[in-house]
N, C-alpha and C. Protein backbone atom coordinates (compact mmCIF):
# COMPACT_ATOMS: atom_id res chain seq x y z
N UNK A 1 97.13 171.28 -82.12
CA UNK A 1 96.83 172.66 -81.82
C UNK A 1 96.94 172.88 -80.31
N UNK A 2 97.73 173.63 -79.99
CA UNK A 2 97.69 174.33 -78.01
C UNK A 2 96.42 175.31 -77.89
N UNK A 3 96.54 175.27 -76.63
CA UNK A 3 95.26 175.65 -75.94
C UNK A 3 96.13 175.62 -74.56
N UNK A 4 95.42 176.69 -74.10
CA UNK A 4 95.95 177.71 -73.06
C UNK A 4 95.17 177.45 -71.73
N UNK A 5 95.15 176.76 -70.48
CA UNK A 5 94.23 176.45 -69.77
C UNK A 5 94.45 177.09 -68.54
N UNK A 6 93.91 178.23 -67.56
CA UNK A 6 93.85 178.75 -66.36
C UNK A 6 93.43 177.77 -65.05
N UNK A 7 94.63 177.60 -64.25
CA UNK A 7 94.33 176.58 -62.88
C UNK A 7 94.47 178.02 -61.52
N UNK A 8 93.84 178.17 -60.76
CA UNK A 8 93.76 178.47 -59.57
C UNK A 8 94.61 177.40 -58.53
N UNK A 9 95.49 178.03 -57.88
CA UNK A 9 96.60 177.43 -57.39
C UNK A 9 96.71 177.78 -55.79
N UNK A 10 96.06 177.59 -55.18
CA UNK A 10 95.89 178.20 -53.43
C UNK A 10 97.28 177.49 -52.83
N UNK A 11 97.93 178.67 -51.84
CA UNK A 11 99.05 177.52 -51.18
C UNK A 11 100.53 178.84 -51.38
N UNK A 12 100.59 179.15 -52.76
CA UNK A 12 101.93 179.48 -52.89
C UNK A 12 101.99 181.22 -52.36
N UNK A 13 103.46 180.84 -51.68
CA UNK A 13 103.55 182.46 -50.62
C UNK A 13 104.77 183.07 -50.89
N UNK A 14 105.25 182.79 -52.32
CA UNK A 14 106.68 183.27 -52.75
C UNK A 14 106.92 183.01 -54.19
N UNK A 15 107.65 183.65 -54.55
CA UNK A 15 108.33 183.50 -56.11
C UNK A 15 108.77 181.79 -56.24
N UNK A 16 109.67 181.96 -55.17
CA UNK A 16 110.22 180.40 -54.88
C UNK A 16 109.03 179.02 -55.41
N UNK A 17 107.46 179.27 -54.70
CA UNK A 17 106.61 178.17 -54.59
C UNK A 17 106.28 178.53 -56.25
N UNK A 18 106.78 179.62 -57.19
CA UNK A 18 105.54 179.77 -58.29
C UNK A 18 106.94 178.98 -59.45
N UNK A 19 108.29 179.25 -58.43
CA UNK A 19 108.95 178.55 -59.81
C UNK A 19 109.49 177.15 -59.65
N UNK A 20 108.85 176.35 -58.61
CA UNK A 20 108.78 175.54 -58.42
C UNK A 20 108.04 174.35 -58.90
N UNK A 21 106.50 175.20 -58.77
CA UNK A 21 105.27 174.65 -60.15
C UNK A 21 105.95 174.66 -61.50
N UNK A 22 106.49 175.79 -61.77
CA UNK A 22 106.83 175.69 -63.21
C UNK A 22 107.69 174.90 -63.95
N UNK A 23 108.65 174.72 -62.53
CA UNK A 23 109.86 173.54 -62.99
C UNK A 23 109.26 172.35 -63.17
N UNK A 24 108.15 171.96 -62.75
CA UNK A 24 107.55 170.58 -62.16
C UNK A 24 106.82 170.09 -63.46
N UNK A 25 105.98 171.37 -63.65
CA UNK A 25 105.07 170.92 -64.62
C UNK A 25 105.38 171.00 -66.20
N UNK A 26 106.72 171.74 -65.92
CA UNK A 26 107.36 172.14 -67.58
C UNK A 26 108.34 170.66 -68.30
N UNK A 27 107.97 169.88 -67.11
CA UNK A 27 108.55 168.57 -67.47
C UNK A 27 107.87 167.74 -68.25
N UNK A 28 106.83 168.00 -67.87
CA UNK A 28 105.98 166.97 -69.10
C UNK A 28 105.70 167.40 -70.65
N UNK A 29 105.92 166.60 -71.59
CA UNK A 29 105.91 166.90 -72.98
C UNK A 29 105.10 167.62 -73.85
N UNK A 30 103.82 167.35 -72.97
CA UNK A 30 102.42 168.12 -73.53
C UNK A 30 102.22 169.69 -72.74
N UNK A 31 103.14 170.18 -72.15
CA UNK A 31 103.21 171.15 -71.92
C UNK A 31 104.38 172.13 -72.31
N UNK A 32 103.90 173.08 -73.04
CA UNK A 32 104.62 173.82 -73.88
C UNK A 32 105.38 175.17 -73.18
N UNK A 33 104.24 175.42 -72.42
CA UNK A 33 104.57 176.80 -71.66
C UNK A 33 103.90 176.88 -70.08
N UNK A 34 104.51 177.09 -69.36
CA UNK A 34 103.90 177.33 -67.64
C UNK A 34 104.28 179.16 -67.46
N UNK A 35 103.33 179.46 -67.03
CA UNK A 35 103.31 180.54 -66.75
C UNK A 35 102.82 181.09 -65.16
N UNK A 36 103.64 181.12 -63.97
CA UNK A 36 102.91 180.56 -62.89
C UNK A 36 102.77 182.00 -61.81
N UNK A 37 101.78 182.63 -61.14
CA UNK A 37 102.29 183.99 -60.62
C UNK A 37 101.56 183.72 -59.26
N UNK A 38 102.45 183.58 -58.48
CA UNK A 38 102.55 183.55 -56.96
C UNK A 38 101.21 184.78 -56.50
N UNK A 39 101.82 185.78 -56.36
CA UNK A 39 100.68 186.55 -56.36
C UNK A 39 98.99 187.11 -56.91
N UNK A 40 98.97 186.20 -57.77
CA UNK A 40 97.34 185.92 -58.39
C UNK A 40 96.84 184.80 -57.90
N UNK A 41 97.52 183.89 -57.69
CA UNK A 41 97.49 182.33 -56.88
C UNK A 41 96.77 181.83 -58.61
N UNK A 42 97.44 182.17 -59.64
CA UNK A 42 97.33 180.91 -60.80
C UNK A 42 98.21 180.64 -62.08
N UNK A 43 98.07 179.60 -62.31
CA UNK A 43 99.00 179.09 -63.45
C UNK A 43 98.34 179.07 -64.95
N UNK A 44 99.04 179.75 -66.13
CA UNK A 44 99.06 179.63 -67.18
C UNK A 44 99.38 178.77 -67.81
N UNK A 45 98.44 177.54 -68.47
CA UNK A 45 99.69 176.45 -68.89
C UNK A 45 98.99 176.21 -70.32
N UNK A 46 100.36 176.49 -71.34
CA UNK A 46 99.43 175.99 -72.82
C UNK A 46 100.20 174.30 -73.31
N UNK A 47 98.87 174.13 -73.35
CA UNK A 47 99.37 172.20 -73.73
C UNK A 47 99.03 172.21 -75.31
N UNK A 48 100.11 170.82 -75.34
CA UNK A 48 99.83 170.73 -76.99
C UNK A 48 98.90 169.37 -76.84
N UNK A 49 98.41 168.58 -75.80
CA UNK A 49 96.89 168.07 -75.39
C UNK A 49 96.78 168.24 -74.66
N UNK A 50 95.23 169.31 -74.61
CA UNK A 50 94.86 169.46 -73.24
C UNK A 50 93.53 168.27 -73.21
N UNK A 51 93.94 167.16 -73.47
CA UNK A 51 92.68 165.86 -72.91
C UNK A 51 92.73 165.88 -71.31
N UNK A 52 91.43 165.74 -70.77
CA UNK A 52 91.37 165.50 -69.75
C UNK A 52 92.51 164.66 -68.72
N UNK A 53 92.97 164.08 -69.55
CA UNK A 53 94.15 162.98 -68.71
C UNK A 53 95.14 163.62 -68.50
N UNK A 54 95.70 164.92 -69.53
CA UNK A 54 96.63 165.71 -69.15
C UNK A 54 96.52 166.24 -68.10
N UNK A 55 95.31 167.33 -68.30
CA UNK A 55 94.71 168.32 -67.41
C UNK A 55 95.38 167.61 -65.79
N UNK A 56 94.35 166.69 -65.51
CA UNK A 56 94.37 165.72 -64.17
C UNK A 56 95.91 165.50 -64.27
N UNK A 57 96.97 165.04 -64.81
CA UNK A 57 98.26 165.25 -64.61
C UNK A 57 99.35 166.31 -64.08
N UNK A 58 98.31 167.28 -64.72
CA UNK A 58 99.08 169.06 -64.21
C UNK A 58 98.50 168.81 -63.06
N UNK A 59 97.27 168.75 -62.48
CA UNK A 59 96.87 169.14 -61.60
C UNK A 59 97.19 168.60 -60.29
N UNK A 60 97.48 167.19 -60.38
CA UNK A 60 97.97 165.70 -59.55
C UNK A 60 99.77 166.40 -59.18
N UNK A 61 100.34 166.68 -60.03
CA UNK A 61 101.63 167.11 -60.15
C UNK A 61 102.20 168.23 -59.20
N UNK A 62 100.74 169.40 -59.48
CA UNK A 62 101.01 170.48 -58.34
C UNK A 62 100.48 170.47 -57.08
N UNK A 63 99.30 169.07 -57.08
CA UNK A 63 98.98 169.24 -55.90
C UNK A 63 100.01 168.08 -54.63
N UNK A 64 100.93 167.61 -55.77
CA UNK A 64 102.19 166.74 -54.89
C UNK A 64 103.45 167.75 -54.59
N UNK A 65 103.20 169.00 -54.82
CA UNK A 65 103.73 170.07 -54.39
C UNK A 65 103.65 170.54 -52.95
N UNK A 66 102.35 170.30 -52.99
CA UNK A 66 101.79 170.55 -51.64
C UNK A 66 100.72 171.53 -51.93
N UNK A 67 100.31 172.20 -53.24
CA UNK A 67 99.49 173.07 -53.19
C UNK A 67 98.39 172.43 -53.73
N UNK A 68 97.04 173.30 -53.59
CA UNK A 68 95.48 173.31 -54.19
C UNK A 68 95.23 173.58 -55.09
N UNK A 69 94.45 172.57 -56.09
CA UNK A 69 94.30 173.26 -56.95
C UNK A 69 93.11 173.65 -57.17
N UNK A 70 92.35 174.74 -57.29
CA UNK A 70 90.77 174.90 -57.01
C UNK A 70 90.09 174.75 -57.96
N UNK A 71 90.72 174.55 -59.44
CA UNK A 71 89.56 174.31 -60.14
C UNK A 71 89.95 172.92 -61.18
């Protein structure tokens, strides 16, 4: 079953930085959908596991982006 998880994303200052996350994180298997908007500063991401080990994977992933992730 997916489940839809909201990350706060501090850092990104363009379309460019939001489809950048999306390319990044749409790579991994347990993620179904990235949904990423520069201008709200957060990402939509529905996983098909959202176990904690994922989660910390998205989050490790965008913050080797260079961005924050605040929550």
């Amino acid at each position: 079953m997916s489940k839809t998880i909201t990350l706060e994303i501090e850092g990104m200052t363009c379309n460019g930085c939001s489809n950048g996350i999306k390319a990044r994180t749409s790579k991994f298997d347990f993620v179904e959908k990235a949904d990423v908007e520069w201008e709200a500063a957060k990402g939509d991401f529905t996983l098909t596991d959202a176990s904690k080990g994922n989660v910390e994977k998205l989050k490790e992933a965008i913050s080797q982006l260079g961005y924050k992730v605040l929550n």
